[in-house]
Protein backbone atom coordinates (compact mmCIF):
# COMPACT_ATOMS: atom_id res chain seq x y z
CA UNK A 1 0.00 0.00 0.00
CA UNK A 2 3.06 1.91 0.97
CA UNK A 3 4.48 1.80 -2.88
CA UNK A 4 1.46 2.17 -4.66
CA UNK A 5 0.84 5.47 -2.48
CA UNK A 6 4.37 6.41 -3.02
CA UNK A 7 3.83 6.07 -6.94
CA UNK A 8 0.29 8.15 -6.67
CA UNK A 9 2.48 11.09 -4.81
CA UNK A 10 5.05 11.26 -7.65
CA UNK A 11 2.46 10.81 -10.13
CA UNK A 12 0.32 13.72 -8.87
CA UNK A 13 3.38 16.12 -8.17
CA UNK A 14 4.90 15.65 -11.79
CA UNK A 15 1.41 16.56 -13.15
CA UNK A 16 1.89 19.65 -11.27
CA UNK A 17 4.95 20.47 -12.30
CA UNK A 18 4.15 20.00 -15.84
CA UNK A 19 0.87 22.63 -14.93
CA UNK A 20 3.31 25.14 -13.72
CA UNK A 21 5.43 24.76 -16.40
CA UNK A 22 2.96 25.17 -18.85
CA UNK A 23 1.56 27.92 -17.37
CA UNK A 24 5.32 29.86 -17.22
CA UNK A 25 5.06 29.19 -21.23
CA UNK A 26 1.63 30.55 -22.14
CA UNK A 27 2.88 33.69 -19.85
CA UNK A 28 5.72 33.84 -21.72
CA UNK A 29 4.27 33.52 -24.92
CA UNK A 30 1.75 36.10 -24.17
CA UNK A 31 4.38 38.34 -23.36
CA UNK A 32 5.89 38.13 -26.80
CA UNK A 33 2.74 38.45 -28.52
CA UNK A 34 1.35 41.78 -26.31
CA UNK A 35 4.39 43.53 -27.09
CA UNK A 36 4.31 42.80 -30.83
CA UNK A 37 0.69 44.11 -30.64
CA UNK A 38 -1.19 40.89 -30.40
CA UNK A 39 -4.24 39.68 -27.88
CA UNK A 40 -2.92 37.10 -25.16
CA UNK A 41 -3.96 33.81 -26.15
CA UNK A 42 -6.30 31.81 -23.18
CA UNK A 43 -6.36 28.92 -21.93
CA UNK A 44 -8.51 25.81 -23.47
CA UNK A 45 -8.33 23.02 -21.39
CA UNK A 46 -9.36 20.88 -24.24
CA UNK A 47 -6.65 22.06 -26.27
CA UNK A 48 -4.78 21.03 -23.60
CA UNK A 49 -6.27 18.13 -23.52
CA UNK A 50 -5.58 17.13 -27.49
CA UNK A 51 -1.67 18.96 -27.11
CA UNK A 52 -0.61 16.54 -23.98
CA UNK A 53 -2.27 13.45 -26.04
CA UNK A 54 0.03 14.12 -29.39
CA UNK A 55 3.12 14.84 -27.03
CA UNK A 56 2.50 11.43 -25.83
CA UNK A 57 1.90 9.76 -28.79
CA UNK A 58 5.47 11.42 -30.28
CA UNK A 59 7.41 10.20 -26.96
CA UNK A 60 5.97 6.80 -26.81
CA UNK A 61 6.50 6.52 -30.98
CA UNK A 62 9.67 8.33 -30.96
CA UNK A 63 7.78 10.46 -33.73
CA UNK A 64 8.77 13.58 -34.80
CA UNK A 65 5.32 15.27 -37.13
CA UNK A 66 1.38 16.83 -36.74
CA UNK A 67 0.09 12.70 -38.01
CA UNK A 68 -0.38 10.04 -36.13
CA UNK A 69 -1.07 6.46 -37.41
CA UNK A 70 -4.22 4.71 -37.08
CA UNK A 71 -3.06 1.13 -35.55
CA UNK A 72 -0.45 2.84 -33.29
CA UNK A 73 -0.53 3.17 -29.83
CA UNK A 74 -1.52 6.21 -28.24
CA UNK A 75 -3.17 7.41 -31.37
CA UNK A 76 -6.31 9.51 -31.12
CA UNK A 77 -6.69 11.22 -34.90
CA UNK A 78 -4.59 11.50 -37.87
CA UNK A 79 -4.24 15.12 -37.75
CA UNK A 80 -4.57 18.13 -35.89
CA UNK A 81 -8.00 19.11 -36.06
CA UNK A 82 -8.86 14.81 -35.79
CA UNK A 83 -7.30 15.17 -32.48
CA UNK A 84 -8.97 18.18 -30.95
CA UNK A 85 -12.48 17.15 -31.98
CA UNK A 86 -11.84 13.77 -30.51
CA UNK A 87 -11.22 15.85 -26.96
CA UNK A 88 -14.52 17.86 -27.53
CA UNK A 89 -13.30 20.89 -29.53
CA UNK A 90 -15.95 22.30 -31.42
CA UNK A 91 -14.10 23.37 -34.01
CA UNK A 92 -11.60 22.21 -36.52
CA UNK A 93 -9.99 25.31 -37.69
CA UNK A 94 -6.95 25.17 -35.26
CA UNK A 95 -3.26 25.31 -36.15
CA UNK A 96 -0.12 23.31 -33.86
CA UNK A 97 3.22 23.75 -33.32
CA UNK A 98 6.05 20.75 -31.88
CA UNK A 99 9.21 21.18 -30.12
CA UNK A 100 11.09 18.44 -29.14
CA UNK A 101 14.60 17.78 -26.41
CA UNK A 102 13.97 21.42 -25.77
CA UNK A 103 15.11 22.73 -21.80
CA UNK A 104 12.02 24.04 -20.82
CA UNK A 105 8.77 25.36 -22.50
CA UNK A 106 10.29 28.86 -22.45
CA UNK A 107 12.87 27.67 -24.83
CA UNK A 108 10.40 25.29 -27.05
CA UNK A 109 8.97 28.54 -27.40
CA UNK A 110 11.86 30.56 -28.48
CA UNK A 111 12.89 27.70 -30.62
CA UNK A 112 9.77 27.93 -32.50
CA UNK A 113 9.88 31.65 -33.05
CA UNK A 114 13.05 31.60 -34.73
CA UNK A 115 11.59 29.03 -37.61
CA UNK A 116 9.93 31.31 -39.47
CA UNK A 117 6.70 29.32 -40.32
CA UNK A 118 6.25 28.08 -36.94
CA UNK A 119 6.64 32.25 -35.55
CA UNK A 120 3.38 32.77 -37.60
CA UNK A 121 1.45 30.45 -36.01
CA UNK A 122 2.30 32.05 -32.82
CA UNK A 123 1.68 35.26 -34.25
CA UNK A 124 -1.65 34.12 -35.06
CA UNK A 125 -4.22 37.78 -36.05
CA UNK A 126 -6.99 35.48 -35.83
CA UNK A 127 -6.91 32.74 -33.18
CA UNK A 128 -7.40 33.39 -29.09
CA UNK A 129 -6.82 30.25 -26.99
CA UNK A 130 -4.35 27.63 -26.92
CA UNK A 131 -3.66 24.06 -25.55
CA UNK A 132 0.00 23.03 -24.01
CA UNK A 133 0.81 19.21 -23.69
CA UNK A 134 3.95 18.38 -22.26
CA UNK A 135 5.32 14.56 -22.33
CA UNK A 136 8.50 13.51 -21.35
CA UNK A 137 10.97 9.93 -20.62
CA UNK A 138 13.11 9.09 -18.39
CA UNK A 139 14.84 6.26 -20.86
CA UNK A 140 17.70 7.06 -23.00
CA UNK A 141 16.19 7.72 -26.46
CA UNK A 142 16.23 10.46 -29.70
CA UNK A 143 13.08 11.86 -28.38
CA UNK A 144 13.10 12.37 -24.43
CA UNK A 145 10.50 15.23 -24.33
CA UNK A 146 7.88 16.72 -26.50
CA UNK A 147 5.88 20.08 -26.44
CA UNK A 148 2.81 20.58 -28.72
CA UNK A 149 0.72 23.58 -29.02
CA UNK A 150 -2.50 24.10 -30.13
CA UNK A 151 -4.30 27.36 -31.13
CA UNK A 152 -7.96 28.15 -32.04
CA UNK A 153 -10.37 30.38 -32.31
CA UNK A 154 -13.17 30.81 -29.39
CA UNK A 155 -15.46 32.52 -31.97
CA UNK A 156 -15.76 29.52 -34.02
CA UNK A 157 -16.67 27.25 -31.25
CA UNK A 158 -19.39 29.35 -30.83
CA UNK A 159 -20.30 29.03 -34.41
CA UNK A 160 -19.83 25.63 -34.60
CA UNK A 161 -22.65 25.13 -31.79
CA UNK A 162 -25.63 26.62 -33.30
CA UNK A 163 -27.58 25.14 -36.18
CA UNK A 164 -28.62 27.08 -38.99
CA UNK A 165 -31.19 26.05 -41.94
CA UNK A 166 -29.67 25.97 -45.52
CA UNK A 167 -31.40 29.44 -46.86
CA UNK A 168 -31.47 29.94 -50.48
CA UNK A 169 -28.43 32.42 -51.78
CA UNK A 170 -26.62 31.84 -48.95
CA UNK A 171 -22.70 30.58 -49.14
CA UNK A 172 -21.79 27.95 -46.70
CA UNK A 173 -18.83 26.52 -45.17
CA UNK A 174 -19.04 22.50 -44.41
CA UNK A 175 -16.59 20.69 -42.49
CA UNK A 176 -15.37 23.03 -39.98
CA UNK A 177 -16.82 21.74 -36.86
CA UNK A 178 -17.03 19.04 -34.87
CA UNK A 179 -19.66 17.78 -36.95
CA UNK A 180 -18.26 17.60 -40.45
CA UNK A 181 -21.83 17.60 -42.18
CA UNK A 182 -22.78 21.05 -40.27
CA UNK A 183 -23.10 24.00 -42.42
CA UNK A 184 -21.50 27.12 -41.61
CA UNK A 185 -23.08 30.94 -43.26
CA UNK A 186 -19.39 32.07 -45.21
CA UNK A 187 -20.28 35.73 -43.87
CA UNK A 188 -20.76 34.70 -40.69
CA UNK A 189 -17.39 32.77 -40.48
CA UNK A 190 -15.54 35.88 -41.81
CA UNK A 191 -17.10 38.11 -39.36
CA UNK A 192 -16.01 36.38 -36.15
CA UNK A 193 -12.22 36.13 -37.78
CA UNK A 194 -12.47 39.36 -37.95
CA UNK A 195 -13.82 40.46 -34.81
CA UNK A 196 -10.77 38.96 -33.33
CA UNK A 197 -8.49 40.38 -36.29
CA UNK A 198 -9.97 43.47 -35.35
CA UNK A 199 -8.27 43.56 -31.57
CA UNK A 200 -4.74 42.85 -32.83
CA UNK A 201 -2.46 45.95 -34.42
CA UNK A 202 -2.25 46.68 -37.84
CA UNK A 203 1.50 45.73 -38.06
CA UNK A 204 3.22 42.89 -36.38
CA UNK A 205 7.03 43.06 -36.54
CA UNK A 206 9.60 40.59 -34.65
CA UNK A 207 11.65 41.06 -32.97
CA UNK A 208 9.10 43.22 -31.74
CA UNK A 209 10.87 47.19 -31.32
CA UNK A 210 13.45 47.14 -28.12
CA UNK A 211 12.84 43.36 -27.39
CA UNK A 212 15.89 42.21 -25.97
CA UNK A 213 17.82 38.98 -25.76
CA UNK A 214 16.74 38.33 -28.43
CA UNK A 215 18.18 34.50 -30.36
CA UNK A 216 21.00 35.14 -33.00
CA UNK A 217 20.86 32.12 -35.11
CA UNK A 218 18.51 29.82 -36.91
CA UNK A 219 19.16 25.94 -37.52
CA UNK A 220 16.13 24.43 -39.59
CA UNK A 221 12.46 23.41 -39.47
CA UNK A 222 10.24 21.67 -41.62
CA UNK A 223 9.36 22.35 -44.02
CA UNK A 224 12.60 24.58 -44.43
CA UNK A 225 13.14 27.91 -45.71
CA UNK A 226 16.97 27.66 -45.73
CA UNK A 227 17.31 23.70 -47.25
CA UNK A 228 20.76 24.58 -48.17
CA UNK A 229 21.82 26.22 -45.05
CA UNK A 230 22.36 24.08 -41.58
CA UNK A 231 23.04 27.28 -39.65
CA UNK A 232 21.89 30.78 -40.36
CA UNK A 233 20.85 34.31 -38.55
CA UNK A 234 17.65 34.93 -37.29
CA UNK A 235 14.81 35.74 -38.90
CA UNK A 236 12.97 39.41 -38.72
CA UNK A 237 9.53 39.39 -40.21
CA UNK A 238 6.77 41.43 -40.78
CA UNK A 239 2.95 40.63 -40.93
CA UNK A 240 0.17 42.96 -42.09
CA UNK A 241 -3.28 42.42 -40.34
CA UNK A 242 -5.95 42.08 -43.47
CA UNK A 243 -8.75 43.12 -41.31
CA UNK A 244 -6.99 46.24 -41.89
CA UNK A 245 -4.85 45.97 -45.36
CA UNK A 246 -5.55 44.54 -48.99
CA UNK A 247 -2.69 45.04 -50.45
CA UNK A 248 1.26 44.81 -49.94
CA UNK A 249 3.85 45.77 -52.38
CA UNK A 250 7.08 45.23 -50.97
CA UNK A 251 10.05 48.29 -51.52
CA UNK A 252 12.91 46.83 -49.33
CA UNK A 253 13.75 44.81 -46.51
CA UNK A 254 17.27 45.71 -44.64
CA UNK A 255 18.98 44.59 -41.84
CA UNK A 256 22.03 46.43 -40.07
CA UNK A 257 24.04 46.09 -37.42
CA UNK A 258 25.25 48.64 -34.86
CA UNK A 259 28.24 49.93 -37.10
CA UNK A 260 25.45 50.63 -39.19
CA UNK A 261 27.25 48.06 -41.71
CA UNK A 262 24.06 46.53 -43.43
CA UNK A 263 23.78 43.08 -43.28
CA UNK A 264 23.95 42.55 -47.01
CA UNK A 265 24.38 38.55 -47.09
CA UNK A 266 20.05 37.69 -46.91
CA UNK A 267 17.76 36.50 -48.85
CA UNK A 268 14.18 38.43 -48.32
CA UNK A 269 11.13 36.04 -48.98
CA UNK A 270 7.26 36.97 -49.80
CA UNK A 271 4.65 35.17 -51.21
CA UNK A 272 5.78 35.31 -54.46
CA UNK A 273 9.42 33.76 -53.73
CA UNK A 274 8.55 31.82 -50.74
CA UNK A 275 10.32 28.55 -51.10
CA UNK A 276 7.71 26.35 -49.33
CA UNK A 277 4.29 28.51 -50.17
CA UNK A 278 3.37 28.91 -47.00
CA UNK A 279 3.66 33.09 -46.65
CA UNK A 280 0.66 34.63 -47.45
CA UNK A 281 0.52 38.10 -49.45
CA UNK A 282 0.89 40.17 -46.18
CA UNK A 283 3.92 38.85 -44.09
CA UNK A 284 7.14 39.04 -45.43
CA UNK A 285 10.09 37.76 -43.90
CA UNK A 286 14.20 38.62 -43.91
CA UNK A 287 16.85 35.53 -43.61
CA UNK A 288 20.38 36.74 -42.65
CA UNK A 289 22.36 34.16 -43.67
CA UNK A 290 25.10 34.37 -41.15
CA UNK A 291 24.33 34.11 -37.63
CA UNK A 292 23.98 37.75 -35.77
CA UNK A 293 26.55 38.79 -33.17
CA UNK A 294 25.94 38.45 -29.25
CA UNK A 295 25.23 41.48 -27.65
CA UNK A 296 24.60 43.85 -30.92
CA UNK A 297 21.96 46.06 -31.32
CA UNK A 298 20.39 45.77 -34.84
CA UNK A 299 18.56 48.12 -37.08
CA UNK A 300 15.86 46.92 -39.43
CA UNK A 301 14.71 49.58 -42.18
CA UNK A 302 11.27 48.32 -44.28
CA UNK A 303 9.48 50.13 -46.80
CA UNK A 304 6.55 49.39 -48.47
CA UNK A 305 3.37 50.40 -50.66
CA UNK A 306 0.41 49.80 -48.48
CA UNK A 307 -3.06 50.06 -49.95
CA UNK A 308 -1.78 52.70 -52.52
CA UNK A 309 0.19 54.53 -49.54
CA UNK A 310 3.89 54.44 -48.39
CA UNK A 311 4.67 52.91 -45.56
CA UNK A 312 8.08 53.20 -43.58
CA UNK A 313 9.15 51.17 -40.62
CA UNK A 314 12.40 51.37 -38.77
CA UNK A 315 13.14 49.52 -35.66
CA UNK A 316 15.74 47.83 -33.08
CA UNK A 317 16.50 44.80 -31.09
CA UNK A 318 19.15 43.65 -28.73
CA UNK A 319 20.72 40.11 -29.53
CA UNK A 320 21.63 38.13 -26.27
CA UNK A 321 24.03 38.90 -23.81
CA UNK A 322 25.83 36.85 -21.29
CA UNK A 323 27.18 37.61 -17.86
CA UNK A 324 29.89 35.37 -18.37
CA UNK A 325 32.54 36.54 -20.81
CA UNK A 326 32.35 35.34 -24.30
CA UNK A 327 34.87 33.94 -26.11
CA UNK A 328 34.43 33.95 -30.27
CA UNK A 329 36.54 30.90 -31.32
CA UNK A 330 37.67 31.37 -34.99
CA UNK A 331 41.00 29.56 -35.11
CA UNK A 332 41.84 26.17 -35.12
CA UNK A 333 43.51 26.22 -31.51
CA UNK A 334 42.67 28.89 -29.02
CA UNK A 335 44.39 29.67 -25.53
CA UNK A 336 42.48 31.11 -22.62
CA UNK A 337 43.75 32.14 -19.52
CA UNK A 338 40.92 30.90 -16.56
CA UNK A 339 41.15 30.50 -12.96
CA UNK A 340 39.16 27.48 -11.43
CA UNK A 341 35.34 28.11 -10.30
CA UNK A 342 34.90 30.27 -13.55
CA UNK A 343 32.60 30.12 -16.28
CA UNK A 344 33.37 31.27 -20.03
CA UNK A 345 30.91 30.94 -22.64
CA UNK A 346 32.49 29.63 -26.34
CA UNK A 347 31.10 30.43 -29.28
CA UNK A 348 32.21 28.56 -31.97
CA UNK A 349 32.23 30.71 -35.20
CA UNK A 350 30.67 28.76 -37.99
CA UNK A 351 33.31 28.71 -40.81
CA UNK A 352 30.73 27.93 -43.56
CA UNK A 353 26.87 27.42 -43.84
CA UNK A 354 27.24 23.76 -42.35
CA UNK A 355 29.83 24.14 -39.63
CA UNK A 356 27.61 22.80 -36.47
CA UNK A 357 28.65 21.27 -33.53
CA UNK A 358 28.27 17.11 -33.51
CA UNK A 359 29.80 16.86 -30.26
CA UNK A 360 32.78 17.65 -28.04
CA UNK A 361 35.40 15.99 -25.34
CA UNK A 362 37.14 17.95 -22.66
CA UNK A 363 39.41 16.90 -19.80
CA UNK A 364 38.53 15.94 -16.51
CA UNK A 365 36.93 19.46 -14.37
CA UNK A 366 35.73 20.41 -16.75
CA UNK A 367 31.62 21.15 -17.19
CA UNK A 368 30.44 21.47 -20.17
CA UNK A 369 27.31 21.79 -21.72
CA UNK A 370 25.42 23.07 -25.22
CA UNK A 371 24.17 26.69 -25.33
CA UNK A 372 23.13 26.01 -29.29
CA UNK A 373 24.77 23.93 -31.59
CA UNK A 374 27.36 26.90 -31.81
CA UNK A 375 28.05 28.01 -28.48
CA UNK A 376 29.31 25.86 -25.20
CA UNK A 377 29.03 26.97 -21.76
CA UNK A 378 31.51 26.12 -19.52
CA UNK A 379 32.48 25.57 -15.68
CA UNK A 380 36.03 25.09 -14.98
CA UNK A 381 35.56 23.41 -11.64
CA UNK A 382 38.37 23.46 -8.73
CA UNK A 383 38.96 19.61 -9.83
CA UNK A 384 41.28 20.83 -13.12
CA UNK A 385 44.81 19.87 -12.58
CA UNK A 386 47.23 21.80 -14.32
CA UNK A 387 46.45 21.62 -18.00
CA UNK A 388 42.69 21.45 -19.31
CA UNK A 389 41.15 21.60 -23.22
CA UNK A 390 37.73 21.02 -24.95
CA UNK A 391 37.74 19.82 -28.71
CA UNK A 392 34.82 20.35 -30.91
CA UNK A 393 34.23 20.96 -34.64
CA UNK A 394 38.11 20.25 -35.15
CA UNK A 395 38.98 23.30 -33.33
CA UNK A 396 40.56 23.44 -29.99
CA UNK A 397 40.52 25.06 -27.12
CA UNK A 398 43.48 25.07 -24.03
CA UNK A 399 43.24 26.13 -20.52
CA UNK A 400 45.58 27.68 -18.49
């Protein structure tokens, strides 16, 4: 009786951690999206519900993907609107977004924003709740921990609950709800998107203007907008809300650092030139492709024709700093002078497009650990004995 108690006790306090945890994200996430000019996003519990089931099913498949297979275990509907309907979600006009082997959901989040496809569903004009599912394992495998997000719109739940009689001249929508036969009035539909369209700002732009620690590189996603690129800069976009604009002509997109060098090595995509197809005509979107400094403040000049009109934007953000000092390591051996109990941070400057980190060994007092597949943190504990040194991406580093 002892055990099995013992069991419920652990049981019920890692379900509250994984509450609080979630609940730190959404703040977070809120955060971001208030100060880019966006409504917080609430709390669905069945969103919740349908994100901690797909988390599950990606840990105990070792899965990485928004489908899940029929005959497999853990599976509750092939895709993301299958899944939330299953859980009672009225509607199934929601969008998700998966992180996986990420620290916390703080960084799941920030990994997400810095794929470009993935930032937009964050930046959602036109959804206002959202589920967070959290699963994790304790065994040794590619996939130890999973977050999944999804978002949807309280104003089409409430559509999706009503009935309404097929009336002549009328333009419907039909498998948007729960019920896939029930008919939705088009103008209806378009009105409640717009009614929450209508409480967000008319331009979103991230990094939002004076946002701070703000991520300096970009790795991949899927689908990718960089196939050809393992490590890059990150990405500053800009989305138009079409409650409010029709038409976006771009002028230019520019990026410069605090020199006021511009950052001339990008490549600026819009719906036209989108690799993947998945902008639409109003956000736009600016890949450096070399990763930004540390600690630099940037400068970000866009002009456009808006509705007929020019429009002018210019705007800066902070790239993240570190208490400890920063070493850039751009040869192919490096000596540091440290004293024992110290930390350093490394940062490994790519040498090309597909210089990432695999790995890395270091001598004994040494404690090392990944800040980003370019950048190692690192305790030099009062074990080192005379000589220490880390090697990684056939470079190498000695400590006094």
């Amino acid at each position: 009786m002892r055990s099995n108690a013992f069991i419920l006790i652990l049981s019920l306090f890692s379900v509250l951690l994984n509450a609080k945890e979630e609940i730190r994200a959404l703040d977070y996430l809120n955060t971001v999206r208030q100060n880019s000019g966006l409504i917080p996003l609430k709390e669905n519990k069945l969103l919740n519900r349908a994100a901690l089931s797909h988390a599950n099913y990606l840990v105990l498949q070792q899965k990485l993907g928004h489908i899940e297979q029929y005959n497999h275990k853990g599976y509750t509907g092939k895709t993301p609107a299958e899944r939330v309907v299953y859980f009672g979600y009225p509607s199934k006009d929601v969008m998700e977004n998966i992180a996986v082997n990420t620290k916390n959901g703080i960084t799941a989040i920030d990994d997400l924003l810095a794929a470009i496809y993935h930032r937009f569903v964050f930046l959602s004009i036109d959804k206002d709740e959202i589920g967070i599912g959290r699963a994790s394992t304790g065994k040794f495998k590619p996939i130890k921990d999973a977050y999944v997000f999804n978002l949807g719109s309280s104003k089409l739940n409430a559509l999706c609950q009503k009935v309404y009689v097929p009336l002549n001249q009328v333009i419907y929508l039909q498998n948007v709800c729960k019920d896939g036969k029930a008919l939705i009035p088009q103008a209806l539909y378009e009105e409640n998107q717009n009614e929450i369209k209508s409480q967000n700002t008319k331009v979103v732009l991230h990094p939002y203007p004076g946002q701070k620690e703000v991520m300096t590189v970009f790795y991949n996603e899927e689908p990718d907008p960089l196939p050809d690129y393992d490590v890059s800069g990150y990405p500053i976009s800009v989305q138009f809300n079409d409650r409010y604009v029709s038409s976006v002509q771009l002028t230019s997109f520019r990026l410069f650092d605090d020199k006021h060098r511009e950052i001339v090595q990008n490549r600026v995509f819009t719906y036209e030139n989108d690799p993947q197809k998945y902008l639409k005509k109003t956000q736009f979107a600016l890949m450096p492709l070399k990763r930004l400094e540390y600690a630099t403040t940037y400068r970000v000049e866009f002009e456009a024709e808006v509705d007929g009109e020019r429009y002018q934007k210019s705007w800066k953000f902070t790239t993240k700093r570190f208490n400890d000092t920063l070493y850039r390591i751009t040869n192919k051996t490096t000596q540091i002078d440290a004293e024992p109990g110290s930390t350093l941070i490394l940062y490994f400057v790519p040498n090309s497009h597909h210089d990432v980190l695999k790995g890395f060994s270091a001598t004994h007092g040494l404690k090392v650990s990944f800040i980003d597949n370019n950048t190692l943190k690192v305790n030099i504990t009062d074990a080192v004995v005379g000589a220490a040194s880390i090697k990684a991406g056939g470079r190498t580093i000695l400590f006094k």
